[in-house]
N, C-alpha and C. Protein backbone atom coordinates (compact mmCIF):
# COMPACT_ATOMS: atom_id res chain seq x y z
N UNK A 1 0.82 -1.19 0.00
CA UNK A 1 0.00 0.00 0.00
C UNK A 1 0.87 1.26 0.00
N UNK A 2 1.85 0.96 1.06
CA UNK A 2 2.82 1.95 0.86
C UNK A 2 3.35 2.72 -0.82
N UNK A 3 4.12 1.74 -1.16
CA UNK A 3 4.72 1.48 -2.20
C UNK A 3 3.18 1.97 -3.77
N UNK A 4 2.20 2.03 -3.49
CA UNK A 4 0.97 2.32 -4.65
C UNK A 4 0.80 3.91 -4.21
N UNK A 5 1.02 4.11 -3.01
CA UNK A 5 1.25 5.92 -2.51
C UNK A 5 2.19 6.84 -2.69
N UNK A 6 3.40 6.11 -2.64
CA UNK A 6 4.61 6.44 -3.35
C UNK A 6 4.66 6.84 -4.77
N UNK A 7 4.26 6.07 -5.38
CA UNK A 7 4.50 6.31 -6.78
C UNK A 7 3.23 6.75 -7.14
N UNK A 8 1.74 6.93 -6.59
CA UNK A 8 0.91 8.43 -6.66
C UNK A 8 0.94 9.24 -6.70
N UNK A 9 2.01 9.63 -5.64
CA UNK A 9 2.67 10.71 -5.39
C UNK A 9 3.54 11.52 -6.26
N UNK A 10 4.58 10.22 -6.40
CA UNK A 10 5.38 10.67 -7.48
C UNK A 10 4.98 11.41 -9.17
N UNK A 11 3.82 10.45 -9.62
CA UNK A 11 3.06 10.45 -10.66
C UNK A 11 2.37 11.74 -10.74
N UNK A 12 1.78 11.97 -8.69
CA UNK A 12 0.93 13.86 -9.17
C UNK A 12 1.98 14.63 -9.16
N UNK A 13 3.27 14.68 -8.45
CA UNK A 13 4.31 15.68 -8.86
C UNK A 13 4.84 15.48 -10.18
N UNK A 14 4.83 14.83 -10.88
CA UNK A 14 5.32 14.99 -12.37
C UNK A 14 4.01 15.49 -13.23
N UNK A 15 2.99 15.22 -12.53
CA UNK A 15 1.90 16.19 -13.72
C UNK A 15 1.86 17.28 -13.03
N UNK A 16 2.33 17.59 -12.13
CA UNK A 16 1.59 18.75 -10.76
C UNK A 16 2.93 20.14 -11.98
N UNK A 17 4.24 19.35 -12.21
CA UNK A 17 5.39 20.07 -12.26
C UNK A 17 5.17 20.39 -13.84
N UNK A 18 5.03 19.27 -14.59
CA UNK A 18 4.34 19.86 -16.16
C UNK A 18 3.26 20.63 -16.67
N UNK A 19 2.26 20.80 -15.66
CA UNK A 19 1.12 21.79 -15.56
C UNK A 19 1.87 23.06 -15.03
N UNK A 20 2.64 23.14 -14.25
CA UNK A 20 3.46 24.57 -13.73
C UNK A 20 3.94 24.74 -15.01
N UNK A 21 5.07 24.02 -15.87
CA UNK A 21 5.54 24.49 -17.04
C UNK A 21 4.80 24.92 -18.12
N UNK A 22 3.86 24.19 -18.43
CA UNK A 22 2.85 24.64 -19.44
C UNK A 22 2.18 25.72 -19.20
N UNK A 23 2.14 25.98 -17.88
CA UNK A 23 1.35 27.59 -17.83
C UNK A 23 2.45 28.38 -18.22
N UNK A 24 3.72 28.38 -17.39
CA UNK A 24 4.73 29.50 -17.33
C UNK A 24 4.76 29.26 -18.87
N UNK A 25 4.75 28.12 -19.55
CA UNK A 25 5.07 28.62 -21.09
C UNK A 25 4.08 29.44 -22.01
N UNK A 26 2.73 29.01 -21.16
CA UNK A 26 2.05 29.68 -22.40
C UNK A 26 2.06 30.78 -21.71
N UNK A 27 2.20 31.96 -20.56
CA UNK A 27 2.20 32.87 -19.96
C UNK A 27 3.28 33.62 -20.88
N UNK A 28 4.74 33.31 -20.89
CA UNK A 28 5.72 33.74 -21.50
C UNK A 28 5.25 33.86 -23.48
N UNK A 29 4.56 32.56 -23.60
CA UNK A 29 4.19 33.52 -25.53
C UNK A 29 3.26 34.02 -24.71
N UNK A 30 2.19 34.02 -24.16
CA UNK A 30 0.96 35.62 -24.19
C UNK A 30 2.40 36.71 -24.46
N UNK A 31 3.68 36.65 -23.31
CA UNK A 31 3.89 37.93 -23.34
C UNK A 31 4.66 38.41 -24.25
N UNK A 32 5.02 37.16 -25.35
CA UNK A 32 5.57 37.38 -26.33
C UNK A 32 4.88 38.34 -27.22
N UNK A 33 3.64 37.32 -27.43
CA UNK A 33 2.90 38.17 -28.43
C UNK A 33 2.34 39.06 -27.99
N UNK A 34 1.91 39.41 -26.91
CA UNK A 34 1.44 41.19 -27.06
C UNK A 34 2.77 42.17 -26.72
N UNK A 35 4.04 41.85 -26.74
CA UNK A 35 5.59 42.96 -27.03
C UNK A 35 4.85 42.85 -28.72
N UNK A 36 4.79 42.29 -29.45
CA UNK A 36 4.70 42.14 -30.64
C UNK A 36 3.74 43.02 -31.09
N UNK A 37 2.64 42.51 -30.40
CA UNK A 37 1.53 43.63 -30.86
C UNK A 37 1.75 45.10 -30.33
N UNK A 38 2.32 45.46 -29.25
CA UNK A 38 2.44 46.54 -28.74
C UNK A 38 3.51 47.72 -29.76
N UNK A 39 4.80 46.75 -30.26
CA UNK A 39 5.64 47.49 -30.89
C UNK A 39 5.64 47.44 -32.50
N UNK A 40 4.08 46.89 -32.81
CA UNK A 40 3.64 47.26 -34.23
C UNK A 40 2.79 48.36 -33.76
N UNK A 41 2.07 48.43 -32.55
CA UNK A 41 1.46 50.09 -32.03
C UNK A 41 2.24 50.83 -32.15
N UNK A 42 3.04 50.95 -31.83
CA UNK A 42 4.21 52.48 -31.81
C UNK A 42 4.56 52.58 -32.88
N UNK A 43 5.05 51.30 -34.27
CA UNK A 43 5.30 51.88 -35.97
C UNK A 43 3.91 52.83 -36.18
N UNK A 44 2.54 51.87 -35.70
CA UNK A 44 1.17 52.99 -36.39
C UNK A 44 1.13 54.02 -35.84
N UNK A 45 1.80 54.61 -34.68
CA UNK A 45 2.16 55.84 -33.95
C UNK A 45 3.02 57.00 -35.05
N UNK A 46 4.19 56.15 -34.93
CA UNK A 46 5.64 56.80 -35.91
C UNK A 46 4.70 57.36 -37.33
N UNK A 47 4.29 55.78 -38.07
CA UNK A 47 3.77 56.25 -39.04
C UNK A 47 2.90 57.53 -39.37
N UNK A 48 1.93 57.16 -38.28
CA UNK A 48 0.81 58.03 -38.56
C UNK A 48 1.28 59.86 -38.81
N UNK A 49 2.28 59.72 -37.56
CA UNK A 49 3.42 61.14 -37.39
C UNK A 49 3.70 61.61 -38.57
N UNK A 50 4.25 61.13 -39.48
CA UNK A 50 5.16 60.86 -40.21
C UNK A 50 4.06 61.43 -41.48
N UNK A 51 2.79 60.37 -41.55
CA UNK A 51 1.53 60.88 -42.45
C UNK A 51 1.38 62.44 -42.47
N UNK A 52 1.14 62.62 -41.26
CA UNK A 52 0.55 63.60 -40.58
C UNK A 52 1.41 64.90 -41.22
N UNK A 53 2.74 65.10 -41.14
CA UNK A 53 3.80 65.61 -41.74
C UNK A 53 3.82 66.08 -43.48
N UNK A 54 3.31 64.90 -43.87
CA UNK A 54 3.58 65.17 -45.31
C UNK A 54 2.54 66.13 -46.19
N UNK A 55 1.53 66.52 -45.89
CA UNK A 55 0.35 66.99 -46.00
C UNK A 55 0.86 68.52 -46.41
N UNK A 56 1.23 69.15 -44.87
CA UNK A 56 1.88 70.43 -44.77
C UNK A 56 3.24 70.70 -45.55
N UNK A 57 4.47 69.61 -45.78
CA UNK A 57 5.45 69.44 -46.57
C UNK A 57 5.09 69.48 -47.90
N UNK A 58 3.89 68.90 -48.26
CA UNK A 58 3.25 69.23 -49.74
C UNK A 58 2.97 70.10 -50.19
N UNK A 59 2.32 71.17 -48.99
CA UNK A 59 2.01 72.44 -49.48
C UNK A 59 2.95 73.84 -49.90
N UNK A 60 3.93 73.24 -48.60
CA UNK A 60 5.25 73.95 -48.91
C UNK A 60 6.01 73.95 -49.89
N UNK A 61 5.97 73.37 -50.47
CA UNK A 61 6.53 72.86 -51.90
C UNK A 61 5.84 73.17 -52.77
N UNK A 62 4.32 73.27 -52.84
CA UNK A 62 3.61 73.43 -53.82
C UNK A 62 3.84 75.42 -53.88
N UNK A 63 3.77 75.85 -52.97
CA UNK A 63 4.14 77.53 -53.44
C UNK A 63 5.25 77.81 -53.60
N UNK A 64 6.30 77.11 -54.24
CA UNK A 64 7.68 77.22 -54.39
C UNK A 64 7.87 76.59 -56.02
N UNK A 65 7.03 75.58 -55.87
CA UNK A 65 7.60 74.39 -56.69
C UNK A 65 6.02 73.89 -57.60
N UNK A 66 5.21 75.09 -57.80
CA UNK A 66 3.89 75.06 -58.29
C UNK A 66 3.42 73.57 -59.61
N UNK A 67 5.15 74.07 -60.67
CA UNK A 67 4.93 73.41 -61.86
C UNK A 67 5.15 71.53 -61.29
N UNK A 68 5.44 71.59 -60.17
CA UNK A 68 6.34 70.00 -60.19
C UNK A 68 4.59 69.09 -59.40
N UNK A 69 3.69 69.32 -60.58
CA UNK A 69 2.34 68.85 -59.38
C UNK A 69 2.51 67.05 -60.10
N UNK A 70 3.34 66.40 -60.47
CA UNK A 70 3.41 65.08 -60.78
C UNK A 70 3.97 64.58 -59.90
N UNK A 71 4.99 65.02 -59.42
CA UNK A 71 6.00 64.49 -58.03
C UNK A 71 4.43 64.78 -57.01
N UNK A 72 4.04 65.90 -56.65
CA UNK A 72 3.56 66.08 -55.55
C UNK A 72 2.52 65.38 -56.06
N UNK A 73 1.49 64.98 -56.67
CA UNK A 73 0.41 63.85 -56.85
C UNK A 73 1.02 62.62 -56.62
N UNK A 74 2.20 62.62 -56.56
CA UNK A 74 2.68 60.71 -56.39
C UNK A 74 2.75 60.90 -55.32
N UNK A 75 3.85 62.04 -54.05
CA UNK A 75 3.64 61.90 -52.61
C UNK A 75 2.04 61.75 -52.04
N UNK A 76 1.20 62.21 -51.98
CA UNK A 76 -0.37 62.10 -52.50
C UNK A 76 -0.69 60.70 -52.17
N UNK A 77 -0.67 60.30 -53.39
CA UNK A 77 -1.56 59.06 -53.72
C UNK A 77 -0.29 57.93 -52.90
N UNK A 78 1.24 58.25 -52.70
CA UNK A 78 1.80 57.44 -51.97
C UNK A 78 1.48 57.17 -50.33
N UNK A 79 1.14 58.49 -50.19
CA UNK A 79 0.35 58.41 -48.77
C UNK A 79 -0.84 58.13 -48.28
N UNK A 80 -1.69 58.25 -49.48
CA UNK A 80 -2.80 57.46 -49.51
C UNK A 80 -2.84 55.96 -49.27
N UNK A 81 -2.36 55.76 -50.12
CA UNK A 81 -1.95 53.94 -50.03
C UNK A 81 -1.25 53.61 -48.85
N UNK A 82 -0.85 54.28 -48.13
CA UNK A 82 0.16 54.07 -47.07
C UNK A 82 -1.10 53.68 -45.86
N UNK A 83 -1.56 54.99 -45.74
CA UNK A 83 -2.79 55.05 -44.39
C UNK A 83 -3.86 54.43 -44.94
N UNK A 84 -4.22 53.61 -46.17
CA UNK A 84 -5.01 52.79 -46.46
C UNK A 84 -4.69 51.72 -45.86
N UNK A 85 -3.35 51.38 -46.02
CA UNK A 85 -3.13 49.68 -45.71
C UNK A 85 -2.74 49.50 -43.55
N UNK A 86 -3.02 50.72 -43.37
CA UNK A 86 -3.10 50.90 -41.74
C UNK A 86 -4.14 49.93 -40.86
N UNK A 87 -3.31 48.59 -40.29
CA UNK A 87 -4.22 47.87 -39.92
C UNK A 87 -3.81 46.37 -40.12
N UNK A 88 -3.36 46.33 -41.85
CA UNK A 88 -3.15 45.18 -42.54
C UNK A 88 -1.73 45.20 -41.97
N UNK A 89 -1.25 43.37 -42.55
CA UNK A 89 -0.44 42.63 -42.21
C UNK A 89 1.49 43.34 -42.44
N UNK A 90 2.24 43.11 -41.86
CA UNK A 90 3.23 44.24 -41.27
C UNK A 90 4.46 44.14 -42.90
N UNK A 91 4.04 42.99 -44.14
CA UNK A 91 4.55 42.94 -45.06
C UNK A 91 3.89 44.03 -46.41
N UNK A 92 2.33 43.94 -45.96
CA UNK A 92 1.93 45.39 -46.97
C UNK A 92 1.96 46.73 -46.37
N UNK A 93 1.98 46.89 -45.52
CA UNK A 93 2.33 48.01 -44.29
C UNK A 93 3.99 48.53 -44.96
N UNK A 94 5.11 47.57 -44.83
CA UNK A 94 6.04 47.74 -45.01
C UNK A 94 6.40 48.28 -46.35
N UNK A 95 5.56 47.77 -47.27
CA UNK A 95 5.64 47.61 -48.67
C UNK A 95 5.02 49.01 -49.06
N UNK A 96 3.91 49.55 -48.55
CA UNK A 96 3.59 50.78 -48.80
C UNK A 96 4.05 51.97 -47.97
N UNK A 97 5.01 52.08 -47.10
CA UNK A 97 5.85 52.93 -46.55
C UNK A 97 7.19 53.00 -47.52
N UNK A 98 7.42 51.90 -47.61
CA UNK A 98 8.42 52.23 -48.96
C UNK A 98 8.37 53.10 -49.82
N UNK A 99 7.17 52.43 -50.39
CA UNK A 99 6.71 53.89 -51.70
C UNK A 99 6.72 54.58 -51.30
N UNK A 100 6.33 55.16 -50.38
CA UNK A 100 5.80 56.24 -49.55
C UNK A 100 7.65 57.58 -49.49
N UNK A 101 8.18 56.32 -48.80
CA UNK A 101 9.63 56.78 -48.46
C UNK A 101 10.76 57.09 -50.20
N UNK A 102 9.98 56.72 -51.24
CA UNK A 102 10.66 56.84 -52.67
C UNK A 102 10.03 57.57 -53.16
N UNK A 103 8.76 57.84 -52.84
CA UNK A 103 8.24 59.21 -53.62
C UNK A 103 8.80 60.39 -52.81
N UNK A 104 8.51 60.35 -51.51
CA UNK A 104 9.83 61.27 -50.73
C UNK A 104 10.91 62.01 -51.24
N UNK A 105 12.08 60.90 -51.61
CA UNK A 105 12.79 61.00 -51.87
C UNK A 105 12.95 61.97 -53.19
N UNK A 106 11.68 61.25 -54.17
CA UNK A 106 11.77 62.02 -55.79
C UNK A 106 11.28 63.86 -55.16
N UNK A 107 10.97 63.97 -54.33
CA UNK A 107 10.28 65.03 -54.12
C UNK A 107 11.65 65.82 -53.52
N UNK A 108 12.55 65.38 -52.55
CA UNK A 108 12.93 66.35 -51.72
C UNK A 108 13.73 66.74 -53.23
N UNK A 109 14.49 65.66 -54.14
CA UNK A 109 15.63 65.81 -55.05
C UNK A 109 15.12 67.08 -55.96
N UNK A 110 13.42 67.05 -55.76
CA UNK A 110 13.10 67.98 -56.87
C UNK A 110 13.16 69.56 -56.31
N UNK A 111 13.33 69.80 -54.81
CA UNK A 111 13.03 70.51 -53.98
C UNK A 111 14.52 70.75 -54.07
N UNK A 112 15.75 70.38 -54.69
CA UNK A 112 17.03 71.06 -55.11
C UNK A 112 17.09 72.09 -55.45
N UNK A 113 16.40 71.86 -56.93
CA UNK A 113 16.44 73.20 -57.78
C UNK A 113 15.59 74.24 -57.90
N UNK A 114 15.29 74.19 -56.12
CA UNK A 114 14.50 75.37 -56.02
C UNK A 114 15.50 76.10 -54.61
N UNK A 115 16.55 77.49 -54.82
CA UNK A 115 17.02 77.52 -53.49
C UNK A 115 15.90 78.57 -53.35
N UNK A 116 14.88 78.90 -53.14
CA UNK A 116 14.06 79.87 -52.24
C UNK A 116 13.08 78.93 -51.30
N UNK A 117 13.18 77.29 -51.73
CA UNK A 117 12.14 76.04 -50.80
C UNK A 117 13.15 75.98 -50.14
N UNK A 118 14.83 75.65 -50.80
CA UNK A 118 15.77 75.26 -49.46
C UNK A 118 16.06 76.21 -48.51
N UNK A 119 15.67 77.46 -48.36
CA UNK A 119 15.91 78.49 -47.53
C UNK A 119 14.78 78.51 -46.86
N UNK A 120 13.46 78.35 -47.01
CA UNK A 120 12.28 78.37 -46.56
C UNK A 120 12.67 77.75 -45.06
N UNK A 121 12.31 78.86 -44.31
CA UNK A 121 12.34 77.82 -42.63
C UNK A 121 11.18 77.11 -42.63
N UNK A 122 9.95 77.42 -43.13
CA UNK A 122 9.04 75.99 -42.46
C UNK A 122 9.33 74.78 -43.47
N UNK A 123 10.09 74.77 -44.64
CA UNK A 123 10.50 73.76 -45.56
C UNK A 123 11.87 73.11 -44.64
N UNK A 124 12.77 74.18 -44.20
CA UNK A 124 13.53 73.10 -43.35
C UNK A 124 13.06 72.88 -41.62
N UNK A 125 11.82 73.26 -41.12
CA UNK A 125 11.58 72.69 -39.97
C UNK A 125 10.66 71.44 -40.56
N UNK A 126 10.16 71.14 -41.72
CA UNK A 126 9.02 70.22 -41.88
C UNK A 126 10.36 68.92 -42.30
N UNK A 127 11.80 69.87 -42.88
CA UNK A 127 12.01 68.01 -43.18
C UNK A 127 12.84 68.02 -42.05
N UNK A 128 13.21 69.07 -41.31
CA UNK A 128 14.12 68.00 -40.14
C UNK A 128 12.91 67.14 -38.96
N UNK A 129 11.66 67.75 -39.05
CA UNK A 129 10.97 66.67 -38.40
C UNK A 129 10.45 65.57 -38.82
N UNK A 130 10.47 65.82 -40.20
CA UNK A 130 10.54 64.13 -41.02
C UNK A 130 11.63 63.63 -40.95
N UNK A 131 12.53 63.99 -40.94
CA UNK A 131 14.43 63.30 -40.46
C UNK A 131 13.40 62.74 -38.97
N UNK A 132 13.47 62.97 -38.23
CA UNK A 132 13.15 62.57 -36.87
C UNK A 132 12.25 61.99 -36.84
N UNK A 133 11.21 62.04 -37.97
CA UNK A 133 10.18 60.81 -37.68
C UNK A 133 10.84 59.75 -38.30
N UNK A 134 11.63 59.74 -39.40
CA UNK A 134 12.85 58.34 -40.00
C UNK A 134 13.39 57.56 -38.94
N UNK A 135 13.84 58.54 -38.00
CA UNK A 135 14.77 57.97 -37.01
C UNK A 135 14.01 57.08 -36.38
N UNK A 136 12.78 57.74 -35.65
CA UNK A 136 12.12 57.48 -34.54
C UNK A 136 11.56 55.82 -35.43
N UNK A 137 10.73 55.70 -36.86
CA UNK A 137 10.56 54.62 -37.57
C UNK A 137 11.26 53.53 -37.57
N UNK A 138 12.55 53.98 -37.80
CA UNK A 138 13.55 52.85 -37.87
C UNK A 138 13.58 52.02 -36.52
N UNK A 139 13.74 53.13 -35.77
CA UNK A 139 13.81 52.45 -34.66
C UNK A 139 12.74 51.72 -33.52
N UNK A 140 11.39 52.13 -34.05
CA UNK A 140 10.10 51.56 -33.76
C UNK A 140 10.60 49.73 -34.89
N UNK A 141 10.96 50.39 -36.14
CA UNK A 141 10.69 48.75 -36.68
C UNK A 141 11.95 47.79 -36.34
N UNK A 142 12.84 48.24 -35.71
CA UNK A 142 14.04 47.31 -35.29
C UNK A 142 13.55 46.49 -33.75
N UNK A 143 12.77 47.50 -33.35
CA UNK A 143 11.74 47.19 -31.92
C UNK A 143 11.15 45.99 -32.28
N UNK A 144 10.11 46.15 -33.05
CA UNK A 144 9.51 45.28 -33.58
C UNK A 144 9.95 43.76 -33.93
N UNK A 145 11.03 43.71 -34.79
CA UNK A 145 11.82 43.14 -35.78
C UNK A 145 12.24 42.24 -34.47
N UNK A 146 12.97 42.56 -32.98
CA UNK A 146 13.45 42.04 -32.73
C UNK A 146 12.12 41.50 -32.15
N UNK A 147 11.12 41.72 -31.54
CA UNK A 147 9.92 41.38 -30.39
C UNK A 147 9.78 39.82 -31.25
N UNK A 148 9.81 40.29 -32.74
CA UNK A 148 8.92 39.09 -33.35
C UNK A 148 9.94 38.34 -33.56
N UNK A 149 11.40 38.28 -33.83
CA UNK A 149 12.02 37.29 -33.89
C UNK A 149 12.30 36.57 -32.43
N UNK A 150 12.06 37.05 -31.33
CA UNK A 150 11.76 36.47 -30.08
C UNK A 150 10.91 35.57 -30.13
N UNK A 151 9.65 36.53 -30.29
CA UNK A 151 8.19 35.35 -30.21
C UNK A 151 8.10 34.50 -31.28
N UNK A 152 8.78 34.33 -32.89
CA UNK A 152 9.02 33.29 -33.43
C UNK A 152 9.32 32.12 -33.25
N UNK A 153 10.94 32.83 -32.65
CA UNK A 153 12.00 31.79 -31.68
C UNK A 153 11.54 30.94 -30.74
N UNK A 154 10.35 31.52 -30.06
CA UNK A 154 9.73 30.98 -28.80
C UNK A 154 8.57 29.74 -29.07
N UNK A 155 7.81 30.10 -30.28
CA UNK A 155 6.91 29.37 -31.00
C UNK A 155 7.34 27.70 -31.51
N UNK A 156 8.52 28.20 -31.96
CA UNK A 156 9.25 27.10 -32.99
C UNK A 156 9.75 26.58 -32.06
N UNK A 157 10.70 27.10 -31.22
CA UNK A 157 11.82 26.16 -30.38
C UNK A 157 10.73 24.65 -29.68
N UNK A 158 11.64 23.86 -29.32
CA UNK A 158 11.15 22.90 -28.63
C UNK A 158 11.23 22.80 -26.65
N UNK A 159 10.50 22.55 -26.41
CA UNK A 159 9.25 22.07 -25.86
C UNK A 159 8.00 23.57 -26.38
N UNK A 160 8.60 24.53 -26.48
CA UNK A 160 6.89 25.32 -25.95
C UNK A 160 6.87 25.65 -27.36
N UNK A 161 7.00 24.93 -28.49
CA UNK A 161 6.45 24.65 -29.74
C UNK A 161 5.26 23.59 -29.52
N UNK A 162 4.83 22.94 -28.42
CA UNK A 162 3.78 21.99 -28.29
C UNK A 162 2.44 23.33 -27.80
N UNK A 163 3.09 23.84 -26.34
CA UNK A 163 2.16 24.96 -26.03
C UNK A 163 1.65 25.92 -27.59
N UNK A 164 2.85 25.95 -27.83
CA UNK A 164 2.13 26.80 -28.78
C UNK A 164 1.18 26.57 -29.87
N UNK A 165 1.49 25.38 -30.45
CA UNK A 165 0.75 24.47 -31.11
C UNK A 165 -0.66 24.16 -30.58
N UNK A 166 -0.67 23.83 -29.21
CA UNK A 166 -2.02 23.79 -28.61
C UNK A 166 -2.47 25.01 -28.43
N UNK A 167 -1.96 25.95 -28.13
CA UNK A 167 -3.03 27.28 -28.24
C UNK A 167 -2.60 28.26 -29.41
N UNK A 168 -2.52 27.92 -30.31
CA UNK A 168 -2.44 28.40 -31.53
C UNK A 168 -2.43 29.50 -31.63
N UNK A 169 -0.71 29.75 -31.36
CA UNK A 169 0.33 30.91 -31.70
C UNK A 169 0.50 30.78 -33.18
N UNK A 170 0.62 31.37 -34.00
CA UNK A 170 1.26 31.67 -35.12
C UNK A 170 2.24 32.44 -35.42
N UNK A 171 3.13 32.48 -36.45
CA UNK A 171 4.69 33.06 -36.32
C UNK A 171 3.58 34.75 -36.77
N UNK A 172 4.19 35.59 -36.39
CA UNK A 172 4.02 37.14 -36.53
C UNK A 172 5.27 37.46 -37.61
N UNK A 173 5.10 38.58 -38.40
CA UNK A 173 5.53 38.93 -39.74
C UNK A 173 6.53 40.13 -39.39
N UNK A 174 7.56 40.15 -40.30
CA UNK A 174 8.65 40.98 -39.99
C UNK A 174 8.07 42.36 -40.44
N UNK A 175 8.40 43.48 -40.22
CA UNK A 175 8.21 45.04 -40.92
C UNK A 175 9.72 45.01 -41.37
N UNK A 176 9.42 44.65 -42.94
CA UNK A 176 11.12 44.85 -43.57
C UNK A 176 11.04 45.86 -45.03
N UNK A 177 12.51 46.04 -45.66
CA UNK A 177 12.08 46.36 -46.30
C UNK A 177 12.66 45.20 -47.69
N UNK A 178 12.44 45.35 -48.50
CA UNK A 178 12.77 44.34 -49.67
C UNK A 178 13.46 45.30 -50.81
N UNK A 179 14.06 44.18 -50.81
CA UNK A 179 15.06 44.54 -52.25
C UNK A 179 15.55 45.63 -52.56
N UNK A 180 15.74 46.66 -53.54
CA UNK A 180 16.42 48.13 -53.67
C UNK A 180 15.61 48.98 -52.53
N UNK A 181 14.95 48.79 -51.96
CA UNK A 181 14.17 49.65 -50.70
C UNK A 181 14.66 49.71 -49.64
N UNK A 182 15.85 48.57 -49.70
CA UNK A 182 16.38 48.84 -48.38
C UNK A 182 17.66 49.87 -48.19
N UNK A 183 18.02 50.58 -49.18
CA UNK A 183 18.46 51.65 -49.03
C UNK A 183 18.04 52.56 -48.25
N UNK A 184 18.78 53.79 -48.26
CA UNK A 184 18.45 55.09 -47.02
C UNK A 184 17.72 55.93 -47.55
N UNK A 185 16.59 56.19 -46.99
CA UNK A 185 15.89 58.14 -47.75
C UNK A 185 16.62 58.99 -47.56
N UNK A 186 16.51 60.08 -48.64
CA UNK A 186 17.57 60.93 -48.13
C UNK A 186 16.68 62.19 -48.05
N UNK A 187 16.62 62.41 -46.70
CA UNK A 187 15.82 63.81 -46.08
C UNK A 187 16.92 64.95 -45.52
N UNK A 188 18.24 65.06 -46.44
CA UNK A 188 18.98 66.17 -45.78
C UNK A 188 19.36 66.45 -47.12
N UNK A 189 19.68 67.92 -47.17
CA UNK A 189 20.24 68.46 -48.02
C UNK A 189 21.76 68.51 -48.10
């Protein structure tokens, strides 16, 4: 009788001790995945900043730079598409900040051969605070970048690839950029 209590015993501390692990594991992805979700909040923060910015940078340009309304219809419709895809998955998100960040670019280059826009102080307070919303971006999506290669790591690895499997974690998506995009904008003169 002894000996059938013993190994009862033994038997509820080995489920008693794998029920402790399985919580602490699935506790640790919850907290995976909401760092994940939290530091795709702060890109729709950056971003939105960043939206928010280009509007007034358009206009500034447009009383300087009246004839160039093809560049400024592409920043436009690039930012359109941008705060359209606000919401969706962190690869079309990424994909339309790009554009976003290359029509930019065609714009400031066109904003050269105008020196009365490059002297303009609200033309250089609007792009050094787009310089600073770049910064602040980058560094919201490196946030990110790393949260989710954590909670990937955490998903896949073995043992709490079972937890995760049973409560159906799925891998979360990088904010990258692809191919010639991953170059630098260039917001300085």
């Amino acid at each position: 009788m002894a000996m059938v209590l013993v190994v009862t015993l033994a038997v509820l501390v080995v489920v008693g001790l794998f029920l402790f692990w399985a919580v602490r594991a699935y506790n640790g992805l919850v907290r995976r995945r909401n760092q994940v979700e939290a530091a795709s909040a702060q890109i729709d923060v950056q971003l939105k900043r960043r939206h928010d910015l280009i509007p007034n940078l358009i206009e500034t340009v447009r009383e300087y730079a009246a004839h160039e309304s093809g560049t400024l219809e592409a920043v436009v419709q690039a930012r359109q598409q941008a705060v359209a895809v606000n919401g969706a998955g962190a690869g079309q998100r990424a994909q339309a900040e790009n554009e976003l960040s290359a029509t930019l670019s065609r714009l400031f280059a066109v904003a050269e051969a105008y020196p009365d826009l490059k002297a303009s102080q609200n033309f250089g307070a609007l792009q050094g605070e787009l310089a600073d919303s770049e910064d602040k971006i980058a560094y919201a999506r490196q946030f990110l970048n790393n949260a989710v290669q954590t909670y990937n790591t955490s998903i896949q690895a073995v043992p709490t690839n079972i937890v995760a499997g049973l409560g159906s974690f799925t891998p979360a998506e990088y904010f990258e950029a692809r191919g010639e995009e991953r170059g630098n904008v260039s917001a300085q003169f």
